[in-house]
C-alpha atoms as a PDB file:
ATOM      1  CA  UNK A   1       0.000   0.000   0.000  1.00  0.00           C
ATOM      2  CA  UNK A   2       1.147   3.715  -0.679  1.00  0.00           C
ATOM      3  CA  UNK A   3      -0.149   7.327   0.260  1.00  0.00           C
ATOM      4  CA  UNK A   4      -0.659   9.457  -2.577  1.00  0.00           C
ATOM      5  CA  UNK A   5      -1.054  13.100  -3.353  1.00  0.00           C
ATOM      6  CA  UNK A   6      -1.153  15.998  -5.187  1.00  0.00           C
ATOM      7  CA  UNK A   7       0.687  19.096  -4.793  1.00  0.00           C
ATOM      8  CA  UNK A   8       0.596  22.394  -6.918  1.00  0.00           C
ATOM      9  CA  UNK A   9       2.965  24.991  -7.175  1.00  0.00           C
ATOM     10  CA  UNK A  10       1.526  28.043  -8.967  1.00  0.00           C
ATOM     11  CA  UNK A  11       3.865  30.906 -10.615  1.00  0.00           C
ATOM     12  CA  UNK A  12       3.202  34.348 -12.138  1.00  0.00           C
ATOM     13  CA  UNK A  13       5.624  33.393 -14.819  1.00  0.00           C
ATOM     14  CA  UNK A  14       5.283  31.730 -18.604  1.00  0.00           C
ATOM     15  CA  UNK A  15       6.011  27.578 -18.633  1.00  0.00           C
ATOM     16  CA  UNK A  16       9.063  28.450 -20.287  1.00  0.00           C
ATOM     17  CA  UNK A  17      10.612  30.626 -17.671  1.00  0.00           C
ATOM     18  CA  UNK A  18      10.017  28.290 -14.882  1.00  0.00           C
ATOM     19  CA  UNK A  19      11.489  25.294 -16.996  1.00  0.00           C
ATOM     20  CA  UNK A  20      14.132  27.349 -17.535  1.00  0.00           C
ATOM     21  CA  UNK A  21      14.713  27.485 -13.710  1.00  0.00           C
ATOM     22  CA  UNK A  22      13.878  24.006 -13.255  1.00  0.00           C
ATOM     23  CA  UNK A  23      16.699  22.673 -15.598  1.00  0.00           C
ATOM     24  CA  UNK A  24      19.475  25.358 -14.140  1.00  0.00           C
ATOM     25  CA  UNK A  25      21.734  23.189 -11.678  1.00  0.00           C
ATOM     26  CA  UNK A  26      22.481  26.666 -10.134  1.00  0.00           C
ATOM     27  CA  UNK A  27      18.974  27.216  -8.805  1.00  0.00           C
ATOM     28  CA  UNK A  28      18.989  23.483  -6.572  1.00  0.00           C
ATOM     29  CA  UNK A  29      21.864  24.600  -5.064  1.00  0.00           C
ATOM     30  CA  UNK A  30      20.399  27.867  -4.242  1.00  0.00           C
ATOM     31  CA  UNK A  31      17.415  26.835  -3.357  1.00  0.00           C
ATOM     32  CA  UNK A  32      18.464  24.281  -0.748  1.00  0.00           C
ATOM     33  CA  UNK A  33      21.208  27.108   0.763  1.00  0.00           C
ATOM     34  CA  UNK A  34      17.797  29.218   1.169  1.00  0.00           C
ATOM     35  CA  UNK A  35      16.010  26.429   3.194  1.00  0.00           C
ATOM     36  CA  UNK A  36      18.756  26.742   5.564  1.00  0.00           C
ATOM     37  CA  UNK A  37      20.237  23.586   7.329  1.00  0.00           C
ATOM     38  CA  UNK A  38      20.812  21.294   4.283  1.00  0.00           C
ATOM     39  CA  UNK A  39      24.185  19.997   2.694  1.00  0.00           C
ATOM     40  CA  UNK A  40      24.085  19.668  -0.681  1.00  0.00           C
ATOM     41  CA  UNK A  41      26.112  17.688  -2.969  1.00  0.00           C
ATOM     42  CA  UNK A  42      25.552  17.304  -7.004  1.00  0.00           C
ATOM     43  CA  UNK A  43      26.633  14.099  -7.815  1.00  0.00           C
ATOM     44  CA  UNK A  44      25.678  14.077 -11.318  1.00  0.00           C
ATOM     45  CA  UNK A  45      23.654  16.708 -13.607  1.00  0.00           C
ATOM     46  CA  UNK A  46      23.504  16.959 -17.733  1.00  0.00           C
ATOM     47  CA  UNK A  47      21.246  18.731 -20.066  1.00  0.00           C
ATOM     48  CA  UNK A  48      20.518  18.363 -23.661  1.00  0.00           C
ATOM     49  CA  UNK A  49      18.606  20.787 -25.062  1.00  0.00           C
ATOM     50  CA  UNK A  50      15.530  18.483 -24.198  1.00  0.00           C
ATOM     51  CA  UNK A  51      15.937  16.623 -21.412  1.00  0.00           C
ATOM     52  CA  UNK A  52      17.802  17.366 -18.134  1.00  0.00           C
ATOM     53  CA  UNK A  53      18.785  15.317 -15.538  1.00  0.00           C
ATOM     54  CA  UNK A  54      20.291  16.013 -11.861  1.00  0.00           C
ATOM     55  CA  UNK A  55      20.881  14.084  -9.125  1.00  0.00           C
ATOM     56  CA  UNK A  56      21.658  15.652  -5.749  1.00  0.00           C
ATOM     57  CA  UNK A  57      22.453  14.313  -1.852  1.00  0.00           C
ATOM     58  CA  UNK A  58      21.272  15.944   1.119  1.00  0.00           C
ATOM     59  CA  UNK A  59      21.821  15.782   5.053  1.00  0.00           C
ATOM     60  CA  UNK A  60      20.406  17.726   7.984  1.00  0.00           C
ATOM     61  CA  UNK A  61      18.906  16.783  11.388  1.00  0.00           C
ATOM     62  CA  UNK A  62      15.406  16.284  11.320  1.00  0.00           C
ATOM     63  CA  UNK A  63      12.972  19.721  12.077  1.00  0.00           C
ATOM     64  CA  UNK A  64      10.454  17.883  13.686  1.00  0.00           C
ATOM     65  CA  UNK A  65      10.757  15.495  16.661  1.00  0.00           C
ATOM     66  CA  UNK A  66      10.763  12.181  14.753  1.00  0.00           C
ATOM     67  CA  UNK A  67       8.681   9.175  17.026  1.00  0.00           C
ATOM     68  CA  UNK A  68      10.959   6.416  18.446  1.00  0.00           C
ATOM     69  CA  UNK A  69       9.145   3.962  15.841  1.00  0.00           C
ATOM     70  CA  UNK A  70      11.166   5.758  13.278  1.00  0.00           C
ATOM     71  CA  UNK A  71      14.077   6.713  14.967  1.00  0.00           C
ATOM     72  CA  UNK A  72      15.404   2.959  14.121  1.00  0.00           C
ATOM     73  CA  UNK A  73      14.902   3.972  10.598  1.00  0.00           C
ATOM     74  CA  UNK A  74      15.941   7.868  10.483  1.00  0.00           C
ATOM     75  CA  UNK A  75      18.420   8.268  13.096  1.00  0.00           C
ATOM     76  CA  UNK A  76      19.502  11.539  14.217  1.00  0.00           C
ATOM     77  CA  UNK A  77      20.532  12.965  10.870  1.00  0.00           C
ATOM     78  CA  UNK A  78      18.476  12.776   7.247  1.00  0.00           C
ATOM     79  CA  UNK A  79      20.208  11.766   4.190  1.00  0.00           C
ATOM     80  CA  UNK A  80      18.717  12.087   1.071  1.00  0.00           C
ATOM     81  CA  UNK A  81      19.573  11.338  -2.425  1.00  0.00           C
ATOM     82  CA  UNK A  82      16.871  13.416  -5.514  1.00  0.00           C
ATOM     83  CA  UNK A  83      17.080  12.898  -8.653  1.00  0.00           C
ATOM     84  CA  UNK A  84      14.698  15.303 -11.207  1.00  0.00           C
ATOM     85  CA  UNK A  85      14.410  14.383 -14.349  1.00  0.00           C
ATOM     86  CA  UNK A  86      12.595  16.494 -16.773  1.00  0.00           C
ATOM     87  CA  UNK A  87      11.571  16.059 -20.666  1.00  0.00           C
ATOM     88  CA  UNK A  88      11.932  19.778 -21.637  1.00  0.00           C
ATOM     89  CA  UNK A  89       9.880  19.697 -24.817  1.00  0.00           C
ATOM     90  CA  UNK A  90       6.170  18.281 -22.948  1.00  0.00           C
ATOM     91  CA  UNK A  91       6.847  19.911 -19.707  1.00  0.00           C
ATOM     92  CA  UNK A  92       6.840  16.255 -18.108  1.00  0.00           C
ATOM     93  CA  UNK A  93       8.847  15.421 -15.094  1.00  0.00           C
ATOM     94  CA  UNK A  94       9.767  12.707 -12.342  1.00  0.00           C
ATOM     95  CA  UNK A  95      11.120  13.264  -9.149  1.00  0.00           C
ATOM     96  CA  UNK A  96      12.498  10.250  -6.866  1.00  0.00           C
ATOM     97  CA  UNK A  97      13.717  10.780  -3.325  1.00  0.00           C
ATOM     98  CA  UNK A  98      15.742   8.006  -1.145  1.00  0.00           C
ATOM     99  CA  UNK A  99      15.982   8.002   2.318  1.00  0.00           C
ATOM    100  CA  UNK A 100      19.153   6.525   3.425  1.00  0.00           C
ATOM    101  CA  UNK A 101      18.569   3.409   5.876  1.00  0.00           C
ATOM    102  CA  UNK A 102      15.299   3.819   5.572  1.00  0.00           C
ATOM    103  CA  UNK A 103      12.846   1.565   3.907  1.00  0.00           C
ATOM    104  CA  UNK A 104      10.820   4.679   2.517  1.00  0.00           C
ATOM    105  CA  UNK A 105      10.053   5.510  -1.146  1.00  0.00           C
ATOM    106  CA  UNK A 106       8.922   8.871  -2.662  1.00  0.00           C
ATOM    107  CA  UNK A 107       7.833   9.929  -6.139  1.00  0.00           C
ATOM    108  CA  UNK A 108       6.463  12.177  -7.987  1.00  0.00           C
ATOM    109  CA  UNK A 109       5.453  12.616 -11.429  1.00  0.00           C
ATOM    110  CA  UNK A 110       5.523  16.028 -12.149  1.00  0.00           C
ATOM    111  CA  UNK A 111       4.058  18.947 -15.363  1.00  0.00           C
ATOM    112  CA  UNK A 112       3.999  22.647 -15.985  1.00  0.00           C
ATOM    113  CA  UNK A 113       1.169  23.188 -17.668  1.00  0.00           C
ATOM    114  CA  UNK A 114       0.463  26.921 -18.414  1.00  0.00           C
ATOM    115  CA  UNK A 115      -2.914  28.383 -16.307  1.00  0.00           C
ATOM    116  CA  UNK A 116      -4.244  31.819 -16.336  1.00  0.00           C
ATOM    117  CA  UNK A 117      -1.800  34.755 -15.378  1.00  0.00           C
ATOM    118  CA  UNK A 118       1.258  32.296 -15.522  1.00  0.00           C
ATOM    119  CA  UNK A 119       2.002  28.390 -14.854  1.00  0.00           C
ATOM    120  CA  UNK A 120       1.639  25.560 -12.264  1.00  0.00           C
ATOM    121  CA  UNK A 121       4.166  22.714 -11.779  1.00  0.00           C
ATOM    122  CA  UNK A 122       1.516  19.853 -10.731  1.00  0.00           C
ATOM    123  CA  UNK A 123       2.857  16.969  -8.767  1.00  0.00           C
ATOM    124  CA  UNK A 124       1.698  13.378  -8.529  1.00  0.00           C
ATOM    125  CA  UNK A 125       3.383  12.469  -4.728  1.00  0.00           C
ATOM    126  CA  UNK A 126       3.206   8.317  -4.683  1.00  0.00           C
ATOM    127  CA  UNK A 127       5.418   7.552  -0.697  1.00  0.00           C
ATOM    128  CA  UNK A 128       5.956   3.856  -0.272  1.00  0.00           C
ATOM    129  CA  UNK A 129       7.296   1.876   2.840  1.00  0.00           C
ATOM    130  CA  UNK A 130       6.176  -1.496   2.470  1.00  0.00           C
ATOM    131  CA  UNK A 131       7.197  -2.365   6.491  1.00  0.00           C
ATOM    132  CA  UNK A 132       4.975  -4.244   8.596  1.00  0.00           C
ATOM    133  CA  UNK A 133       2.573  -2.621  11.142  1.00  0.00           C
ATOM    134  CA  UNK A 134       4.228   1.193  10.675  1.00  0.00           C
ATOM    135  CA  UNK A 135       4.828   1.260   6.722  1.00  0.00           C
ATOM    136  CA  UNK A 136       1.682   3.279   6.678  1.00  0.00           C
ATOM    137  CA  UNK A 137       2.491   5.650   9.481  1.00  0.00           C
ATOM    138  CA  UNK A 138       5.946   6.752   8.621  1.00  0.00           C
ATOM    139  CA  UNK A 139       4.149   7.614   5.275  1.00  0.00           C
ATOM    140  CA  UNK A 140       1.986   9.501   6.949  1.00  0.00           C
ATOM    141  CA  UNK A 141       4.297  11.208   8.822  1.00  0.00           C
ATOM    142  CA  UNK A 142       6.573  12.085   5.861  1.00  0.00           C
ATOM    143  CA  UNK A 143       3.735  13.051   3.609  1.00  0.00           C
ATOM    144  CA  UNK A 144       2.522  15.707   6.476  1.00  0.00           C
ATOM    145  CA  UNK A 145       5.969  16.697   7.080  1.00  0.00           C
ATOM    146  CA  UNK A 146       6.427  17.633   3.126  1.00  0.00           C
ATOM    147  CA  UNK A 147       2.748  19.269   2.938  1.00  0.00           C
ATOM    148  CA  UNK A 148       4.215  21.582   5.780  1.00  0.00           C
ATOM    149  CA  UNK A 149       7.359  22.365   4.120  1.00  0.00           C
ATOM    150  CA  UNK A 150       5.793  22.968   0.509  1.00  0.00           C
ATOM    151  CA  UNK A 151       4.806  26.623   1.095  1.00  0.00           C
ATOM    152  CA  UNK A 152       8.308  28.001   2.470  1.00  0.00           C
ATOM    153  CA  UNK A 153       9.433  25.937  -0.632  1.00  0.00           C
ATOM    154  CA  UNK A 154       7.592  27.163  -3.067  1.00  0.00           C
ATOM    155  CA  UNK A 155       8.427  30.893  -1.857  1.00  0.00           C
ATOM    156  CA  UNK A 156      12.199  30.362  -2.585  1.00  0.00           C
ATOM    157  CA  UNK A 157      11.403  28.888  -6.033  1.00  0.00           C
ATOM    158  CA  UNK A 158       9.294  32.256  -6.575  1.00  0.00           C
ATOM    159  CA  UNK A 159      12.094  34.185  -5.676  1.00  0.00           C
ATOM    160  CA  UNK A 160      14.747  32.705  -7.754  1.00  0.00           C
ATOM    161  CA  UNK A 161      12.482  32.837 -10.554  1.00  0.00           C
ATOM    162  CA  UNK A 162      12.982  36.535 -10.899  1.00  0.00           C
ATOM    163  CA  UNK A 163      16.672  35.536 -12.074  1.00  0.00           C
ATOM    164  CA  UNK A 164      15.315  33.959 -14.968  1.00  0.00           C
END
């Protein structure tokens, strides 16, 4: 069983610009330096023309008090590893997140499609942790803490878009 879904991120700016951002290696690296707390590490990026591809690691302590049935899983420090991948030319995307030592799986499929007075990047959020008895609560858990972290992200993505 999995917990699904959907997030939108709305923009006052054309498809175009916020692909633009989206495909800039420059702007993960910002943006995570904005959210305060993370290390960041690019361990592979390319771009084609139409497709572009990154895939970043991440570590911080946890902001919110993790329960001890995940602790066992978590530990005292997150590790992540994201790859984006994004098909330039339809607007079509796929993000995958790994949590290091922990059973836990998170997707999303991701497309700017252009709405009225600019654009919204609509995601598709599919978490997985296929562990007995608490599988379904640490999903839970994650998928709340990532609802409450969506608006403070979405406000740094606004303002790096003015540099595009």
């Amino acid at each position: 069983m999995s917990t699904q879904y959907e997030e939108r991120q709305s923009f006052d700016q054309p498809k175009e610009k916020v692909l633009r951002m989206f495909s800039d290696r420059a702007y993960f690296e910002r943006k995570y330096a904005a959210s305060g707390g993370w290390d960041i590490k690019i361990l592979e990026h390319e771009l084609d023309g139409k497709r572009f591809r990154i895939k970043c690691s991440y570590s911080r302590k946890p902001d919110a008090d993790v329960p001890g049935f995940a602790k066992k899983f978590i530990g005292d420090s997150v590790q992540l590893t994201q790859e984006d991948v994004w098909d330039l030319e339809t607007a079509n995307g796929r993000l995958s997140i790994e949590i290091r030592n922990a059973p836990i799986r998170m997707s999303a499929a991701m497309r700017v499609v252009e709405e009225k007075g600019g654009c919204v990047n609509v995601l598709q959020w599919t978490l997985n942790c296929p562990v007995p008895l608490i599988g379904s609560k640490l999903e839970q858990m994650l998928a709340t803490e990532m609802h409450n972290k969506a608006a403070a992200d979405l406000d740094i993505s606004r303002r790096l878009l003015t540099d595009y």
